[in-house]
Protein backbone atom coordinates (compact mmCIF):
# COMPACT_ATOMS: atom_id res chain seq x y z
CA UNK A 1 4.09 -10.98 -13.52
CA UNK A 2 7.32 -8.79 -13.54
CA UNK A 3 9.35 -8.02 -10.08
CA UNK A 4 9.29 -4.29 -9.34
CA UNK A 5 11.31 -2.59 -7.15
CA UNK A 6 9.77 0.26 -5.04
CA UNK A 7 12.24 2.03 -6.51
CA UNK A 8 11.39 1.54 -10.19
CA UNK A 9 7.82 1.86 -9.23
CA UNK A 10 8.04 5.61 -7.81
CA UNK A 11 7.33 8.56 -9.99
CA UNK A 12 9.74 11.11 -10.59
CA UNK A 13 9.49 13.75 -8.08
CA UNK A 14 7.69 17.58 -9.25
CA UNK A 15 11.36 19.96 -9.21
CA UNK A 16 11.55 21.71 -5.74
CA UNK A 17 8.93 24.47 -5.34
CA UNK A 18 7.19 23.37 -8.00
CA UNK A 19 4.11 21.28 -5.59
CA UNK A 20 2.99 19.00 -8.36
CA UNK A 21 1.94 15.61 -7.44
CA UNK A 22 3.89 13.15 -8.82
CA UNK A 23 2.04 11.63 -12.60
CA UNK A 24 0.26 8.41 -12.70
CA UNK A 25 2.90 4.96 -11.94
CA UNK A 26 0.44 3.20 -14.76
CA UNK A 27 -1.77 1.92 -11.72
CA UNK A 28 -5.39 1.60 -12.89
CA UNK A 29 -7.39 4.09 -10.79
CA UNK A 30 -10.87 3.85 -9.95
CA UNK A 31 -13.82 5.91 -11.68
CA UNK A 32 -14.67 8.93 -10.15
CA UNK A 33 -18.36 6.70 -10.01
CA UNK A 34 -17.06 4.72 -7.17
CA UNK A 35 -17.27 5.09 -3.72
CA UNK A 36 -13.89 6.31 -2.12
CA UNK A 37 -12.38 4.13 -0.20
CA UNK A 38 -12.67 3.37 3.59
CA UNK A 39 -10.45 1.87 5.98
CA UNK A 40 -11.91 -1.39 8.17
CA UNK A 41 -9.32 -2.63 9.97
CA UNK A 42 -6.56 -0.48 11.24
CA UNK A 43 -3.57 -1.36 13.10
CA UNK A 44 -2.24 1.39 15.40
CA UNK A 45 0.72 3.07 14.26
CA UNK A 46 3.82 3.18 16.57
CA UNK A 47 5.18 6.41 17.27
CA UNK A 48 8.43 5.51 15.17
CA UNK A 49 6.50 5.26 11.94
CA UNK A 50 6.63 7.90 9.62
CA UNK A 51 3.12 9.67 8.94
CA UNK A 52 2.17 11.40 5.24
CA UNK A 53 3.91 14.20 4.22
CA UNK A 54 1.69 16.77 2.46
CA UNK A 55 2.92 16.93 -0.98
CA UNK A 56 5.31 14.02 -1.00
CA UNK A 57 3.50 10.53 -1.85
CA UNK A 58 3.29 8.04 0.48
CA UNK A 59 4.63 4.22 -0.33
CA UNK A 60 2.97 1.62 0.60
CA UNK A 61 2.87 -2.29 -0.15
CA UNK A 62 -0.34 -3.76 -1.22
CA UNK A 63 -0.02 -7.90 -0.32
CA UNK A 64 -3.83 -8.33 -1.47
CA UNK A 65 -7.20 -7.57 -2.72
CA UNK A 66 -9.70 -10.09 -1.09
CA UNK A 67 -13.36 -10.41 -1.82
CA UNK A 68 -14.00 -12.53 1.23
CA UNK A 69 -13.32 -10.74 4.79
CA UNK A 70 -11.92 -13.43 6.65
CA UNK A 71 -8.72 -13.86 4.42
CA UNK A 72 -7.97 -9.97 4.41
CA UNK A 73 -8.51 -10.38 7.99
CA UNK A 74 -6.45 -13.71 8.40
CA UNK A 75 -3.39 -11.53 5.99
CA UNK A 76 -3.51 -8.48 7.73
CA UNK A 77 -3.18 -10.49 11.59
CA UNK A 78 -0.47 -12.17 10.23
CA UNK A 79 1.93 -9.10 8.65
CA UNK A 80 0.82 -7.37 11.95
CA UNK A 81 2.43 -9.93 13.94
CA UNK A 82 5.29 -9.92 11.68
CA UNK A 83 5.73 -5.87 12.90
CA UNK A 84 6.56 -5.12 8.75
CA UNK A 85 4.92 -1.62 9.62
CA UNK A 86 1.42 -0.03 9.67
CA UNK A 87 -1.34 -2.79 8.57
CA UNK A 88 -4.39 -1.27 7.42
CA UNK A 89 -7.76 -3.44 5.52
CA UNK A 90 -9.42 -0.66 3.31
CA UNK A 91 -12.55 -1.44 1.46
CA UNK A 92 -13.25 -0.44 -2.05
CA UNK A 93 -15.34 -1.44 -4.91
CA UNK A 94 -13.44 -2.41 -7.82
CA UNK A 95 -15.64 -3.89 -11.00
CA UNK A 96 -18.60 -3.58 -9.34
CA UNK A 97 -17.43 -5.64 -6.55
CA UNK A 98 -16.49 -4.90 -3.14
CA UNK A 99 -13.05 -6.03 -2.36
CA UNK A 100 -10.75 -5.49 0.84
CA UNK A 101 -6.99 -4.22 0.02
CA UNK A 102 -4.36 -5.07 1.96
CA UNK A 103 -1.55 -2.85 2.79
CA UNK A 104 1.33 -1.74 4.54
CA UNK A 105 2.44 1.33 5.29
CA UNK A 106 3.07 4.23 4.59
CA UNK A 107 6.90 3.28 4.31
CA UNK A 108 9.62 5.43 5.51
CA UNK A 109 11.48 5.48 2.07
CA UNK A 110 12.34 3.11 -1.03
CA UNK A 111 14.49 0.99 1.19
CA UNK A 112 12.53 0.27 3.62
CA UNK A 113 9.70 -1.23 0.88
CA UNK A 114 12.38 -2.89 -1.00
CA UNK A 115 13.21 -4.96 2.32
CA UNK A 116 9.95 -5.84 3.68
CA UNK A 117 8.64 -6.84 0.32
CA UNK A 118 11.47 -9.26 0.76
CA UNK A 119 10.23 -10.01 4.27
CA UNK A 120 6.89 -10.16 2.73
CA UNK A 121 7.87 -12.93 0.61
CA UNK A 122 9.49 -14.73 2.58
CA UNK A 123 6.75 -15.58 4.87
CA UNK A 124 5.14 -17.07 2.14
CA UNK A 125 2.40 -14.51 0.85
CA UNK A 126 2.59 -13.08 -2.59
CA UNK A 127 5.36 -10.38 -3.32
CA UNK A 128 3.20 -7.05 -3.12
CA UNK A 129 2.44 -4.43 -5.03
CA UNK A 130 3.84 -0.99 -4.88
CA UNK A 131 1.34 1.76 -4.17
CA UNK A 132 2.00 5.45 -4.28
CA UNK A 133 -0.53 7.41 -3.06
């Protein structure tokens, strides 16, 4: 698997008054067949966390996609007590199984992702994935 960067990840921004979302990052998105996905387990968010900007995408780091419960669980306790950021489980189904994604975020800015992917890694989980949503 190849290292990204947050920063190589991102799509290029729509030109100022323009709206557009940003195009696809070559993530695989799910059919419109599938449920939407629906959050489990939320940390709450400290005041000093940035929220979703309409029109701007949001960053976030996905550590994992876990079929059992516990380990998402056991994951998502752990980066919370590591304060990395918002910590939320969302379920999907993905192949016709449900899975639970972990992720954290949204991230204040390329930076910021860049460093706690690092931190990410360091505690000994899997380097994450970038999502833009």
């Amino acid at each position: 698997m190849t290292e990204v960067s947050a920063a190589e990840a991102l799509p290029p921004l729509a030109a100022a008054g323009q709206g557009a979302r940003p195009a696809s990052t070559g993530s695989v998105a799910a059919p419109a067949s599938q449920a939407p996905a629906r959050p489990v387990v939320a940390a709450a968010v400290p005041a000093t966390q940035p929220t979703a900007v309409p029109g701007k995408p949001s960053i976030y780091l996905q550590v994992g996609a876990f079929s059992d419960a516990a380990n998402a669980s056991r994951v998502a306790d752990q980066l919370n007590r590591a304060g990395l950021g918002p910590v939320s489980v969302i379920e999907t189904s993905l192949g016709g199984r449900t899975v639970k994604r972990v992720r954290v975020g949204p991230l204040a800015d390329v930076d910021t992702a860049d460093r706690v992917t690092d931190q990410i890694a360091k505690m000994g989980l899997p380097r994450p994935q970038v999502a833009v949503d």
